[in-house]
Protein backbone atom coordinates (compact mmCIF):
# COMPACT_ATOMS: atom_id res chain seq x y z
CA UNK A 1 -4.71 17.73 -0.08
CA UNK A 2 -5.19 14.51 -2.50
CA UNK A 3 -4.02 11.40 -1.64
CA UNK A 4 -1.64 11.05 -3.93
CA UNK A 5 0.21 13.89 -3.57
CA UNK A 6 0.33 13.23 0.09
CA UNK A 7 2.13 9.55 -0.75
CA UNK A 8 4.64 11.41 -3.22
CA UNK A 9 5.45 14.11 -0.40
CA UNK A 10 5.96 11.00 1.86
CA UNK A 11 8.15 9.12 -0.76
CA UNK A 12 10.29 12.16 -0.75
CA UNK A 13 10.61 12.20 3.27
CA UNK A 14 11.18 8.29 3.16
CA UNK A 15 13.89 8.54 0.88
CA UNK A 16 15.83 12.01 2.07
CA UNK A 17 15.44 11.31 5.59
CA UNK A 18 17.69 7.91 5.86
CA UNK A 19 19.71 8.98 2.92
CA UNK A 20 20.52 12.07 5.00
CA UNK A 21 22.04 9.53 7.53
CA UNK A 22 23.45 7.15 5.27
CA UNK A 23 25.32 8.74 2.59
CA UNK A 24 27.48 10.80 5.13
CA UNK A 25 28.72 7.75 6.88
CA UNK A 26 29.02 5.88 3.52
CA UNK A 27 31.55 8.56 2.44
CA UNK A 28 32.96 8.58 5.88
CA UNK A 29 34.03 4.82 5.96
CA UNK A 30 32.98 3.59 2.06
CA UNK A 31 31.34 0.58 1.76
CA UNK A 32 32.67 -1.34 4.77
CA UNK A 33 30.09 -4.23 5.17
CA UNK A 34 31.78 -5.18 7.95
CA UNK A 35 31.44 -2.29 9.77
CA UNK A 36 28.06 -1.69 8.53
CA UNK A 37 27.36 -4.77 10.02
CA UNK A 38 29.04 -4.30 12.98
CA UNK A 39 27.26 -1.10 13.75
CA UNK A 40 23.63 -1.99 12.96
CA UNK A 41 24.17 -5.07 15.29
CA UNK A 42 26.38 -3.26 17.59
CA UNK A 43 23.36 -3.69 20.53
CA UNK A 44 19.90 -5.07 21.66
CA UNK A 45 18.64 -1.44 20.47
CA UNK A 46 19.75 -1.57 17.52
CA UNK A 47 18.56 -4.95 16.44
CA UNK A 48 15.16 -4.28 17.82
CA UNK A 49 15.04 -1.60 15.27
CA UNK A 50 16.75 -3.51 12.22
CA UNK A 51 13.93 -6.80 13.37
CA UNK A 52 11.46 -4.03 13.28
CA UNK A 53 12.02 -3.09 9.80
CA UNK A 54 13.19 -6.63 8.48
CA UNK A 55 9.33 -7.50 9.71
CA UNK A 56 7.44 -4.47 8.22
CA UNK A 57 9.44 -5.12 5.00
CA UNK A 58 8.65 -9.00 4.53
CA UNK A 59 4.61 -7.86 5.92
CA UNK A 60 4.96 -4.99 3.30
CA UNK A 61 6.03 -7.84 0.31
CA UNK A 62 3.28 -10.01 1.26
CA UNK A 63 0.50 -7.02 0.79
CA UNK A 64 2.09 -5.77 -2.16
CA UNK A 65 1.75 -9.10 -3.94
CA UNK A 66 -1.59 -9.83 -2.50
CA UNK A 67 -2.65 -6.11 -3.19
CA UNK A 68 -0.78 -5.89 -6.61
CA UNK A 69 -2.91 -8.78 -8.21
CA UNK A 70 -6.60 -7.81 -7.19
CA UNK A 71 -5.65 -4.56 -8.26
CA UNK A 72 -3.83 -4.85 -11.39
CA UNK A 73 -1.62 -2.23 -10.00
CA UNK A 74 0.76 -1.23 -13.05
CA UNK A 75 4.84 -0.53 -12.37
CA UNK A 76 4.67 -2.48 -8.74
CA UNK A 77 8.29 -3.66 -9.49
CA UNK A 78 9.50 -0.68 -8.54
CA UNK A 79 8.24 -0.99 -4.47
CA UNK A 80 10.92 -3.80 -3.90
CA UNK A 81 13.50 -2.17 -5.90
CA UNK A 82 13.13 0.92 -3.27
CA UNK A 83 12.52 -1.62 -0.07
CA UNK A 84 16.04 -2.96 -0.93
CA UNK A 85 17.49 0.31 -1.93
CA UNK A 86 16.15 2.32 0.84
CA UNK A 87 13.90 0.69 3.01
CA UNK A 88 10.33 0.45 4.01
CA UNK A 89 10.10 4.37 4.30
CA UNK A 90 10.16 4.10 0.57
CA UNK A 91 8.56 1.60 -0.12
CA UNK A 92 4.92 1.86 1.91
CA UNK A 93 4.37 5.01 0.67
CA UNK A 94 5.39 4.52 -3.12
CA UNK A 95 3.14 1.14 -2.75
CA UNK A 96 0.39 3.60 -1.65
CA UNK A 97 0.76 5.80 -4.82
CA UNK A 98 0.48 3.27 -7.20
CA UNK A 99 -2.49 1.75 -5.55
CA UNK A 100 -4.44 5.08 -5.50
CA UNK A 101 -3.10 5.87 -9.04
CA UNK A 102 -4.82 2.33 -9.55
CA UNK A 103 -8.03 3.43 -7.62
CA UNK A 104 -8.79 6.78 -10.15
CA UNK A 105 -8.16 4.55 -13.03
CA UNK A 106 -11.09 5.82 -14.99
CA UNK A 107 -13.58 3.00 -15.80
CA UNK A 108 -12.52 1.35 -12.59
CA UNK A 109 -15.16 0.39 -10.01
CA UNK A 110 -15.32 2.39 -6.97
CA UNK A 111 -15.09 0.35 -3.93
């Protein structure tokens, strides 16, 4: 299977799979920051995981800008736009699509 296609299958995954979680409690209890709040911090667990991701998101920012530059990697505005609409599962592998898009530019240097 090509690289690509594997990033787009898991840009699909990263975006159904916490969807699939979210959107039934945001129709549950609408959008209660409060209680969103309340529940993500609601024990050491949980904040180990929201640290977790808070981390891979901010390491994920850093790459992308480092990565997005020596690359001239075109449409790289959309990785934070789905970081901060859906999270790093979004995010990593779009970022990897558009850098392997950037890769098979033709005329582009193979590394």
């Amino acid at each position: 299977m090509r690289k690509k296609a594997v990033y787009i299958f898991l840009c699909l995954l990263g975006l159904w799979l916490p969807y699939s979680q979210f959107v039934p409690w945001l129709l549950a209890n609408g959008l209660n920051v409060r209680l969103l709040t309340a529940e993500l911090a609601g024990s050491r667990l949980a904040m180990f995981f929201v640290w977790d991701v808070v981390v891979s998101a901010a390491t994920l920012a850093i790459f992308l800008r480092i990565e997005a530059q020596s690359l001239r990697i075109r449409h790289v505005w959309l990785v934070p736009v789905a970081i901060v609409t859906v999270g790093v599962s979004l995010g990593l592998p779009l970022f990897l699509y558009l850098r392997q898009r950037a890769l098979e530019e033709p005329g582009r240097l193979k590394a």
